[in-house]
Protein backbone atom coordinates (compact mmCIF):
# COMPACT_ATOMS: atom_id res chain seq x y z
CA UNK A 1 0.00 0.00 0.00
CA UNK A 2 1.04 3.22 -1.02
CA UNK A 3 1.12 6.81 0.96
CA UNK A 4 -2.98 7.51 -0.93
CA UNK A 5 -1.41 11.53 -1.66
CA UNK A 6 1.62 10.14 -2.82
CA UNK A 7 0.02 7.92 -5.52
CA UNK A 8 -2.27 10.48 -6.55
CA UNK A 9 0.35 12.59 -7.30
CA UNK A 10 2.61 9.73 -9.30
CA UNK A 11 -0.56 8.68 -11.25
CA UNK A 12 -0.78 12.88 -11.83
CA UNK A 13 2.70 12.49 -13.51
CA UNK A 14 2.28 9.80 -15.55
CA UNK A 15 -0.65 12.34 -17.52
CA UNK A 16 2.05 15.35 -17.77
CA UNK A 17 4.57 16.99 -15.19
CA UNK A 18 3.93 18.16 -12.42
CA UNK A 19 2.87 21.73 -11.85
CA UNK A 20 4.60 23.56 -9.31
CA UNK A 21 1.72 23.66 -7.20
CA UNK A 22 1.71 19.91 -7.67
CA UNK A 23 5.51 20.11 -6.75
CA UNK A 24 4.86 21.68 -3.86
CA UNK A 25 2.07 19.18 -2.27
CA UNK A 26 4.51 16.40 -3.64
CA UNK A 27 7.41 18.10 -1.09
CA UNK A 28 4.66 18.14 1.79
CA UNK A 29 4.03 14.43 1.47
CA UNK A 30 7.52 13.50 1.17
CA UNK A 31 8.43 15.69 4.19
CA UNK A 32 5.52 14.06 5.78
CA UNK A 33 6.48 10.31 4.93
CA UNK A 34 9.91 11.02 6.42
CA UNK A 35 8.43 12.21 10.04
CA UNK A 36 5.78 9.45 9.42
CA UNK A 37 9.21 7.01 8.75
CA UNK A 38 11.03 8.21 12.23
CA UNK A 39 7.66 7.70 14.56
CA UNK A 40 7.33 4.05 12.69
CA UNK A 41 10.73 3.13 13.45
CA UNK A 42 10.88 4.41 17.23
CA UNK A 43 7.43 2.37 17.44
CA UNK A 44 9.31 -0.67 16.16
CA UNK A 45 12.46 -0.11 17.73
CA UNK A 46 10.97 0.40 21.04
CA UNK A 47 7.68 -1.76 21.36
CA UNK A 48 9.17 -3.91 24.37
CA UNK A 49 10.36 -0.71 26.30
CA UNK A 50 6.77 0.40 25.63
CA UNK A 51 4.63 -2.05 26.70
CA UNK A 52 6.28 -4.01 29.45
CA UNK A 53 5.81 -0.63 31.64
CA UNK A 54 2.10 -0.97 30.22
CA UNK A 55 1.64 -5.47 31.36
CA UNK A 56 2.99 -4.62 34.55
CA UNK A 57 1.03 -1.39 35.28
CA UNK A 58 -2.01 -4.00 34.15
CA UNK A 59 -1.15 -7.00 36.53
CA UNK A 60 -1.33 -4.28 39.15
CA UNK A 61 -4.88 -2.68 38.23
CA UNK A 62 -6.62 -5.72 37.81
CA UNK A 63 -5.13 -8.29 40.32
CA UNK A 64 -8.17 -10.76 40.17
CA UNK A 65 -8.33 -10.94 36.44
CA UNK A 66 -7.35 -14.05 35.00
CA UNK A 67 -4.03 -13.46 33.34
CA UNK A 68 -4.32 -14.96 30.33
CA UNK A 69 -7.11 -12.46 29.69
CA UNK A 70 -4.77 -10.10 30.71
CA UNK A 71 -2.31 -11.60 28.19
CA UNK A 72 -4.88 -11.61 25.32
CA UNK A 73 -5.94 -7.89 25.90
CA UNK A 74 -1.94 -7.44 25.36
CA UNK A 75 -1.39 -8.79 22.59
CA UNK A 76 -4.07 -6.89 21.22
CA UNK A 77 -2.81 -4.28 21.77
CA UNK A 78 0.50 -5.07 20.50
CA UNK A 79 -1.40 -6.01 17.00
CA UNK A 80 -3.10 -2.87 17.52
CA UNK A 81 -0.11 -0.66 17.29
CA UNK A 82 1.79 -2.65 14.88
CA UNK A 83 -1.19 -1.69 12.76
CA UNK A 84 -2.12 1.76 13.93
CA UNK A 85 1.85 1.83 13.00
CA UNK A 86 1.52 0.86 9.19
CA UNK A 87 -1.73 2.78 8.96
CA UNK A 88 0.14 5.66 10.33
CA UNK A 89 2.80 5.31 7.81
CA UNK A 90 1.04 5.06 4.49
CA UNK A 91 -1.72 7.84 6.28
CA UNK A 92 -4.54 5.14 5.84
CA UNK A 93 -7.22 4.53 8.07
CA UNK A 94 -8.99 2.33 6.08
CA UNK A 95 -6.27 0.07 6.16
CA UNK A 96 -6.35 -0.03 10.22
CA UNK A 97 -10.45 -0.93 9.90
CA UNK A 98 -9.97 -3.58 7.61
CA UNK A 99 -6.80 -5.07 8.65
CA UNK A 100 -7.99 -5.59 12.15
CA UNK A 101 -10.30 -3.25 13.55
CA UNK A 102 -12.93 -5.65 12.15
CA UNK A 103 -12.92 -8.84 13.38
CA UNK A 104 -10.89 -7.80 16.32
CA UNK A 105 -14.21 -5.86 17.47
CA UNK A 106 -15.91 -9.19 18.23
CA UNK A 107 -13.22 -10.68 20.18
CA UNK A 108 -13.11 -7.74 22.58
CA UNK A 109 -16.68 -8.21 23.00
CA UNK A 110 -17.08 -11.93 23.48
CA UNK A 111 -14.72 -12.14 26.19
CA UNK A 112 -16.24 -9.31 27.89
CA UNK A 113 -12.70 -7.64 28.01
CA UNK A 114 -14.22 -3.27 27.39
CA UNK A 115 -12.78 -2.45 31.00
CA UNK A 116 -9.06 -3.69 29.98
CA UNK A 117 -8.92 -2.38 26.60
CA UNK A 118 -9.89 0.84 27.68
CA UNK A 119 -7.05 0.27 30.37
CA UNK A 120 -4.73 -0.30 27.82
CA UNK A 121 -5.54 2.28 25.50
CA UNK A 122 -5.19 5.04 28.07
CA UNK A 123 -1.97 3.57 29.20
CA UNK A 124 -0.43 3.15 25.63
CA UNK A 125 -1.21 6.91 25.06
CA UNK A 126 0.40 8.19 27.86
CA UNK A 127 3.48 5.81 27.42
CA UNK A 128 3.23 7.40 23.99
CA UNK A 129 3.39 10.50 24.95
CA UNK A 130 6.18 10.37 26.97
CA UNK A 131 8.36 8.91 24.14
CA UNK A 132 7.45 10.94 21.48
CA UNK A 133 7.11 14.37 20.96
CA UNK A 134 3.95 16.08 20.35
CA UNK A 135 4.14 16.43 16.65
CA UNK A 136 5.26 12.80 16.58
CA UNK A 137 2.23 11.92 18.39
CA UNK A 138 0.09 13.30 16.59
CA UNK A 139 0.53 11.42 13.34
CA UNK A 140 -0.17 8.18 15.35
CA UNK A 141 -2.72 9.33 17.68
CA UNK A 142 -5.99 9.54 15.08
CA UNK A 143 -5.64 5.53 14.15
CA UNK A 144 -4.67 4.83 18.28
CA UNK A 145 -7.95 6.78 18.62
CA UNK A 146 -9.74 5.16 15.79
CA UNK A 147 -9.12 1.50 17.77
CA UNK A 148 -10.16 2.92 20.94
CA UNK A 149 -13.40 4.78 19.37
CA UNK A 150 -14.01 0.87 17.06
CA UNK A 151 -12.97 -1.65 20.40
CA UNK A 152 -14.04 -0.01 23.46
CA UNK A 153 -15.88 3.25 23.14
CA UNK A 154 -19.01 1.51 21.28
CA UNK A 155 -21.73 1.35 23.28
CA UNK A 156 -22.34 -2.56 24.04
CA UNK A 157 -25.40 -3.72 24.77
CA UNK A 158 -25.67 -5.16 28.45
CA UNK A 159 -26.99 -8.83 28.48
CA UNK A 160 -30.31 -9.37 30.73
């Protein structure tokens, strides 16, 4: 998958050159797909110093969970961010909801697990934005935010 302003432009040049308005967007996105670059690679580079903080801080707010629950809401989230991460990087959301938002969606709500993902996601974000600055963050935050608004801020309706 391709950066979607990116390939507009290319598909732009293949017609005639580009304009230097044209020129100018393609500089944007470029600039853009190297900051993009840098916050994928400290994601990468970093995911263990970034998340065992997170499992522990989890043990410790819920004590009487079973852990393997525990484990599973983990892992999501490390798919999550490995995702938000690519998503992120070729500035696609679409690719985040069908990637995993959407079957990941029923898991979280099957095992009834709403009240650790939302754990997660707030700890993630703040482990986030300790590590990066606040541009950085910012280019990752929207598809962190669309997996928090698509797992655990739907409202679920209770069983009777």
């Amino acid at each position: 998958m391709m950066h979607p302003d990116l390939r507009n432009l290319l598909y732009d040049a293949e017609i005639a050159y580009l304009q230097a308005a044209d020129m100018t967007r393609f500089k944007t996105v470029v600039a853009s797909l190297k900051e993009r670059l840098e916050v994928y690679e400290y994601l990468r580079d970093r995911e263990i110093e970034i998340f065992q903080p997170i499992a522990d801080e989890l043990l410790a707010a819920f004590p009487e969970e079973n852990p393997k629950l525990l484990e599973r809401a983990l892992k999501h989230w490390l798919s999550i961010m490995r995702y938000c991460a690519m998503a992120m990087l070729i500035n696609n959301p679409e690719y985040l909801q069908h990637r995993l938002l959407e079957w990941l969606t029923d898991i979280v709500q099957a095992y009834q697990m709403e009240a650790i993902e939302t754990h997660l996601c707030k700890s993630l974000k703040a482990s986030l934005q300790k590590g990066l600055s606040k541009p950085q963050f910012a280019l990752v935050q929207p598809f962190i935010e669309q997996a928090q608004a698509t797992l655990v801020s739907a409202k679920i309706p209770s069983k009777v």
